[in-house]
Protein backbone atom coordinates (compact mmCIF):
# COMPACT_ATOMS: atom_id res chain seq x y z
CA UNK A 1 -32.06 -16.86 -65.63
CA UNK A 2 -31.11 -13.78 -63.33
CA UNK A 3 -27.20 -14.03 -64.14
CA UNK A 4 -27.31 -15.09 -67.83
CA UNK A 5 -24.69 -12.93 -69.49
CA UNK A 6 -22.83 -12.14 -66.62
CA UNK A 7 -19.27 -13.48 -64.87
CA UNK A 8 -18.58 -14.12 -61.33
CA UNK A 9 -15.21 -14.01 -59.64
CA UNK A 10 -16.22 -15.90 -56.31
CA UNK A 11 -12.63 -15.96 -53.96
CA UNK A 12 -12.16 -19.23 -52.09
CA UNK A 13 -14.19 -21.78 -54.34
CA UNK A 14 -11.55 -24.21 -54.72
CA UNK A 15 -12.52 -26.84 -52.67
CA UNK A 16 -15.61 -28.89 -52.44
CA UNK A 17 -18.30 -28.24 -49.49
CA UNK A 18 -17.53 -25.02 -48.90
CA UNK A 19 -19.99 -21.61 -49.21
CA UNK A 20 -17.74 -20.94 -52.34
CA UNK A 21 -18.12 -23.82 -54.02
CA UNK A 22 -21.94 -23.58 -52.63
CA UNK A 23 -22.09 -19.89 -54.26
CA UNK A 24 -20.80 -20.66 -57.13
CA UNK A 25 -23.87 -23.47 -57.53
CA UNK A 26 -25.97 -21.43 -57.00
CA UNK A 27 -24.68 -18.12 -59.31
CA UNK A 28 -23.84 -21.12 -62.18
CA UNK A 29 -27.63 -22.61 -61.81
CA UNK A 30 -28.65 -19.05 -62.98
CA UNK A 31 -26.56 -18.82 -65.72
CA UNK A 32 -23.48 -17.15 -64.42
CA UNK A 33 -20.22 -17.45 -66.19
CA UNK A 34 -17.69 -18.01 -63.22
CA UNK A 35 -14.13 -17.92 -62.19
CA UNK A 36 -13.35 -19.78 -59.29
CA UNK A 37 -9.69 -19.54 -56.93
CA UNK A 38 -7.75 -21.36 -54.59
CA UNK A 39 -4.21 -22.66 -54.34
CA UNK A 40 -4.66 -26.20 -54.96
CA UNK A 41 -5.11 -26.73 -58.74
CA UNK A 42 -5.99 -30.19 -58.89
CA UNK A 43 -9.10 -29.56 -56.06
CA UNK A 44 -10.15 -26.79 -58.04
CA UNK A 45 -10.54 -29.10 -61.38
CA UNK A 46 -13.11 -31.14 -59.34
CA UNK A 47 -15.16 -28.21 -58.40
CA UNK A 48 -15.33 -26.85 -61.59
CA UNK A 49 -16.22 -30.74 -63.02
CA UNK A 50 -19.07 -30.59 -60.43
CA UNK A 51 -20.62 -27.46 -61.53
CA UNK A 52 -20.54 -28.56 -64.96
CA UNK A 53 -21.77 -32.52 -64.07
CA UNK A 54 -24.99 -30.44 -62.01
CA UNK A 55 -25.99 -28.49 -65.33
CA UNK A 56 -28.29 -26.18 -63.70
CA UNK A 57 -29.57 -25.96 -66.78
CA UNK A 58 -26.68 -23.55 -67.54
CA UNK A 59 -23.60 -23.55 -70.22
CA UNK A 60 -22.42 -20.99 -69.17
CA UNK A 61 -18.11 -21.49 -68.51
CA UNK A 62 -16.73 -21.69 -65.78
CA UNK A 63 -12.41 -21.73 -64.97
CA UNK A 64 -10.03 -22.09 -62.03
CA UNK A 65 -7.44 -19.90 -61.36
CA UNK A 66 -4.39 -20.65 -58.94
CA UNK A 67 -4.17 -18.10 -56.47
CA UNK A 68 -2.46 -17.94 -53.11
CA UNK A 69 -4.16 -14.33 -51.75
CA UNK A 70 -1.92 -14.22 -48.77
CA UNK A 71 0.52 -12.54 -51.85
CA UNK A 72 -0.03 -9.52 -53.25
CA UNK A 73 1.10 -9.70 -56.34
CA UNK A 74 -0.65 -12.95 -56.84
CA UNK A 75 -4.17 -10.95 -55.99
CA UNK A 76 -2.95 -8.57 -58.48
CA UNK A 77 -2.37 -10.98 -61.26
CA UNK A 78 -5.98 -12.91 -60.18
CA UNK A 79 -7.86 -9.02 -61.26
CA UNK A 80 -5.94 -8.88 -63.86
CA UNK A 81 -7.06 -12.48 -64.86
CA UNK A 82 -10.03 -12.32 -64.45
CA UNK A 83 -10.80 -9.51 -66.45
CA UNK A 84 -14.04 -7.71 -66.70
CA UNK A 85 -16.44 -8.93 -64.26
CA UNK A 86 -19.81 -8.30 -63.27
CA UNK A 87 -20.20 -9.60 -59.33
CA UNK A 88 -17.33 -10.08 -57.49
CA UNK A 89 -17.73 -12.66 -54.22
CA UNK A 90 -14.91 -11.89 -51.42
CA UNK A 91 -15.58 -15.38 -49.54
CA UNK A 92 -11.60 -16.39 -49.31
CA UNK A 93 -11.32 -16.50 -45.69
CA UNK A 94 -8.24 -17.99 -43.43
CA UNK A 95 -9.39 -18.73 -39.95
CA UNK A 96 -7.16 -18.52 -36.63
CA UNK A 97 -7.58 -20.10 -33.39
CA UNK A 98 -6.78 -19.79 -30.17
CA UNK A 99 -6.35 -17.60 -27.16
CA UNK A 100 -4.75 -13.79 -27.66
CA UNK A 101 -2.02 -14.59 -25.68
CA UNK A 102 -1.00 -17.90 -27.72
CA UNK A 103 -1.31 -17.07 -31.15
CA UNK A 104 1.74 -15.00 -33.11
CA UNK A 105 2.49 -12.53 -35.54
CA UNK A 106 2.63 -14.55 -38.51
CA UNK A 107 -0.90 -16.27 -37.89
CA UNK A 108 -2.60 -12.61 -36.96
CA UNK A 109 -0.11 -11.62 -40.62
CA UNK A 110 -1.96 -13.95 -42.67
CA UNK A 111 -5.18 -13.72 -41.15
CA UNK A 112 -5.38 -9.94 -42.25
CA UNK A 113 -4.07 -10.44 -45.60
CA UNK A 114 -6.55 -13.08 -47.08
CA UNK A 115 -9.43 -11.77 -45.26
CA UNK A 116 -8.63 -7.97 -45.18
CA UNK A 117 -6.06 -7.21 -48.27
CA UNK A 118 -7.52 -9.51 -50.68
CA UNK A 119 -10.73 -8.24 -50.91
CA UNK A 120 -9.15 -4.92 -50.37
CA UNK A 121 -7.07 -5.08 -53.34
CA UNK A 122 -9.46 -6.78 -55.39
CA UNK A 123 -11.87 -4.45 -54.53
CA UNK A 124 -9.86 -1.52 -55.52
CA UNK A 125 -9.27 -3.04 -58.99
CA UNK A 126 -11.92 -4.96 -60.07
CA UNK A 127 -14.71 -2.19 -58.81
CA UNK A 128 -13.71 0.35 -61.38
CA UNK A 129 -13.68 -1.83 -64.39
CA UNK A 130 -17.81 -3.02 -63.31
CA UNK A 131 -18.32 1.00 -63.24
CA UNK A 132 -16.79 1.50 -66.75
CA UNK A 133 -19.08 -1.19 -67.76
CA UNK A 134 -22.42 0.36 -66.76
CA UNK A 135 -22.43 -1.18 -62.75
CA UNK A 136 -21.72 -4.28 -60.47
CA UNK A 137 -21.75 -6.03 -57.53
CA UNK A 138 -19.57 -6.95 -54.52
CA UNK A 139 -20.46 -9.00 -52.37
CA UNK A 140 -18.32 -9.78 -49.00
CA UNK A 141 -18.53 -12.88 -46.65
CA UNK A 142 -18.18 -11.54 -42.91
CA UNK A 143 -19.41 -13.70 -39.58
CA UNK A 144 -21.14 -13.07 -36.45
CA UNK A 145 -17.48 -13.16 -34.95
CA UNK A 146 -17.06 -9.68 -35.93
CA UNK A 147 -19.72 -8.49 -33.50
CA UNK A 148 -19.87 -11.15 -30.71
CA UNK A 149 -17.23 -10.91 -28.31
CA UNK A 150 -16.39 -14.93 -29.01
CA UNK A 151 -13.31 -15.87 -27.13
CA UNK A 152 -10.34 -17.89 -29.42
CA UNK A 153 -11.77 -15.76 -31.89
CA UNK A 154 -10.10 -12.26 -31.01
CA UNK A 155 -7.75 -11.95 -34.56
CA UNK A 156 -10.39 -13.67 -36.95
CA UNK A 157 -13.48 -11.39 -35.52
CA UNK A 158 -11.31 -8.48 -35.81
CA UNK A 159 -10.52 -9.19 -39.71
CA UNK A 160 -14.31 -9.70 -40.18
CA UNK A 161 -15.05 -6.29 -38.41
CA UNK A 162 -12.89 -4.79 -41.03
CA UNK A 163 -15.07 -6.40 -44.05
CA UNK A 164 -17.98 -4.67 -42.25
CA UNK A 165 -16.40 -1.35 -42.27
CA UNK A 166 -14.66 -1.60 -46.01
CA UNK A 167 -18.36 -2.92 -46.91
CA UNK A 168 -20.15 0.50 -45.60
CA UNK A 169 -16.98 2.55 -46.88
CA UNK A 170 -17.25 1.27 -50.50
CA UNK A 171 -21.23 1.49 -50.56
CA UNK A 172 -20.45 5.25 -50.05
CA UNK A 173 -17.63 5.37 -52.49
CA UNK A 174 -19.12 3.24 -55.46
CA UNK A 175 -22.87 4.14 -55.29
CA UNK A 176 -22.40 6.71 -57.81
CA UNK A 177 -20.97 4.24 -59.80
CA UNK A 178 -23.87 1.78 -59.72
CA UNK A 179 -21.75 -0.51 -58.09
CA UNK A 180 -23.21 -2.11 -55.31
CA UNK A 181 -21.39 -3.44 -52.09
CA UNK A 182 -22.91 -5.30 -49.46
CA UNK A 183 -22.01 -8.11 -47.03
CA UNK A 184 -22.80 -11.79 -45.39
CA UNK A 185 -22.65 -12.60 -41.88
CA UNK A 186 -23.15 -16.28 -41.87
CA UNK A 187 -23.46 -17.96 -38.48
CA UNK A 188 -22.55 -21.69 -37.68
CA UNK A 189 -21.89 -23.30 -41.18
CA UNK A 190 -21.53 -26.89 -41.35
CA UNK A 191 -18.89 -26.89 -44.14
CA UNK A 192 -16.61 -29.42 -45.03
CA UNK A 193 -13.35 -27.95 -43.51
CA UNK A 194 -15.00 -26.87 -39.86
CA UNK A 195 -16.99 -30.21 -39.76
CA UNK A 196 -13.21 -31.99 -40.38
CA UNK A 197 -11.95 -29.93 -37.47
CA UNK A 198 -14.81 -30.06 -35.29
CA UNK A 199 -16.86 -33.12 -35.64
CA UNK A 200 -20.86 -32.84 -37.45
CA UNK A 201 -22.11 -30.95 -34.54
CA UNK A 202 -19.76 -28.43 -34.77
CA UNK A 203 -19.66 -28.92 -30.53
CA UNK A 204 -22.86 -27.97 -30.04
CA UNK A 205 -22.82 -23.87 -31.94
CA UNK A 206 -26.13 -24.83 -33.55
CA UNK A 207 -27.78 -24.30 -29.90
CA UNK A 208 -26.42 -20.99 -29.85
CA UNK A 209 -29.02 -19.58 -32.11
CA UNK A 210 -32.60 -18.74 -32.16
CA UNK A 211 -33.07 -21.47 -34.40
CA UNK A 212 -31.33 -24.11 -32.88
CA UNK A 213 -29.62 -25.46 -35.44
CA UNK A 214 -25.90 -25.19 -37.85
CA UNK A 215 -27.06 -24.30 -41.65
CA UNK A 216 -25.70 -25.59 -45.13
CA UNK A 217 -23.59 -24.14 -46.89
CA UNK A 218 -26.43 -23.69 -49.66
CA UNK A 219 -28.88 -21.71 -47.81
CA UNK A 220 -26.11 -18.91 -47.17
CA UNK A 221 -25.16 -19.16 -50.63
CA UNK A 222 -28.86 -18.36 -51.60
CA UNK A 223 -28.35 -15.18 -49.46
CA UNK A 224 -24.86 -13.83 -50.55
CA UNK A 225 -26.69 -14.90 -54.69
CA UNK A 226 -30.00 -12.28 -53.60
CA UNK A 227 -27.12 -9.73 -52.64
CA UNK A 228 -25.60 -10.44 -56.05
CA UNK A 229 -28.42 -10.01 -57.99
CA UNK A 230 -30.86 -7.41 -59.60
CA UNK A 231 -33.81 -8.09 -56.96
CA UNK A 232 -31.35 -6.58 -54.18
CA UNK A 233 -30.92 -3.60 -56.21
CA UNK A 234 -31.73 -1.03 -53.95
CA UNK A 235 -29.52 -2.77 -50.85
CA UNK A 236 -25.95 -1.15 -50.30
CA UNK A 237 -24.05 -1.05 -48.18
CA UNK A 238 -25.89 -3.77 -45.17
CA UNK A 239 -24.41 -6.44 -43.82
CA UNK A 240 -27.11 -8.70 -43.43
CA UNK A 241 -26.98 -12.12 -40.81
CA UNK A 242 -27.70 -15.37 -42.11
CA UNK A 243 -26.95 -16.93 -38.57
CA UNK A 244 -30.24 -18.63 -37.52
CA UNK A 245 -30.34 -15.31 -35.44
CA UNK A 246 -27.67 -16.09 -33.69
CA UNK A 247 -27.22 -12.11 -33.41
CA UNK A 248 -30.78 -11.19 -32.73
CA UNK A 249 -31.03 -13.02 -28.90
């Protein structure tokens, strides 16, 4: 199994039908030991039940930890937590909505500080203990919003542009560490929260891409695992689209 032996902190896998919870399927299948967040404790129990109730052939353990990233402290307390890892999964993502001119401060606030300080912070932390240990790596969840001018989209894309740059800047600054940093730029993903919002065809975004279609959850996560693993071990620092090339026409 590619991940036996290691741990897995994947951010946002506290809910069912999401890429997290998808990821962390995927990383536990191949024998990764996992920590898994959000801020509802009892949601989180059932994901971790489901990943043990699949098998995957794996035994390896896997915990929830409460964590509400749009704090600080609690991000620092979720490192601290989680102790030494060996692949760290930035997926926690809050999504706003909406014209520029009609969304405020504290949406664009929170926006930044899940999708932009979190992984910042964690980052920052957790990256030095994976070099002190011989290597890691990082792998962060961006979208084609942070290079399509989509309209409603103007404070989300702009969080997701960040990840891009943080992912290039940390590919330059860990590299020497053996600590690997690269990215995922999913396209229209028919997870359980945007299907709630939007209805199973998502209002048509499949047609938007080349492939005419929205993807699963699952075949993203098989994208941000490859990034994860030792068969991407000469990729830093990309950002690569999983979008149905949504980007590419």
């Amino acid at each position: 199994m590619e991940f036996a032996g290691k741990t897995a902190l994947v951010t946002g896998s506290g809910a069912i039908g999401g890429l997290g919870h998808a990821t962390a399927e995927v990383l536990a299948a191949q024998g990764a030991g996992l920590i898994l967040t959000g801020t509802d404790p009892d949601r989180g129990a059932q994901v971790v039940e489901s990943l043990r109730a699949a098998g995957g052939g794996s035994t390896a353990p896997a915990r929830f930890v409460t964590a509400d990233l749009r704090d600080p402290d609690a991000v620092r307390r979720l490192a601290e937590e989680a102790g030494d890892i060996d692949i760290l999964v930035n997926n926690a993502s809050l999504m706003t909505f909406g014209p520029t001119t009609e969304q405020d401060l504290a949406g664009h606030d929170a926006a930044f500080a899940v999708n932009v300080r979190a992984p910042f912070l964690l980052t920052s932390l957790l990256a030095p203990r994976m070099a002190a240990r011989g290597g890691g790596s990082v792998v962060n969840i961006s979208s084609t919003a942070a290079g399509l001018g989509m309209p409603g989209m103007a404070v989300y894309g702009a969080t997701k542009a960040a990840v891009e740059s943080l992912t290039r800047t940390w590919a330059a600054e860990f590299a020497a560490s053996n600590v690997r940093v690269n990215a995922v730029a999913p396209g229209p993903m028919r997870t359980a929260k945007v299907v709630a919002a939007m209805g199973p065809d998502m209002g048509g975004m499949g047609l938007t891409t080349a492939l005419k279609r929205t993807c699963d959850p699952a075949e993203v996560a098989q994208v941000v695992a490859f990034l994860a693993g030792d068969r991407a071990s000469y990729m830093t620092g990309a950002v690569v689209a999983a979008d149905g090339g949504r980007t590419a026409i």
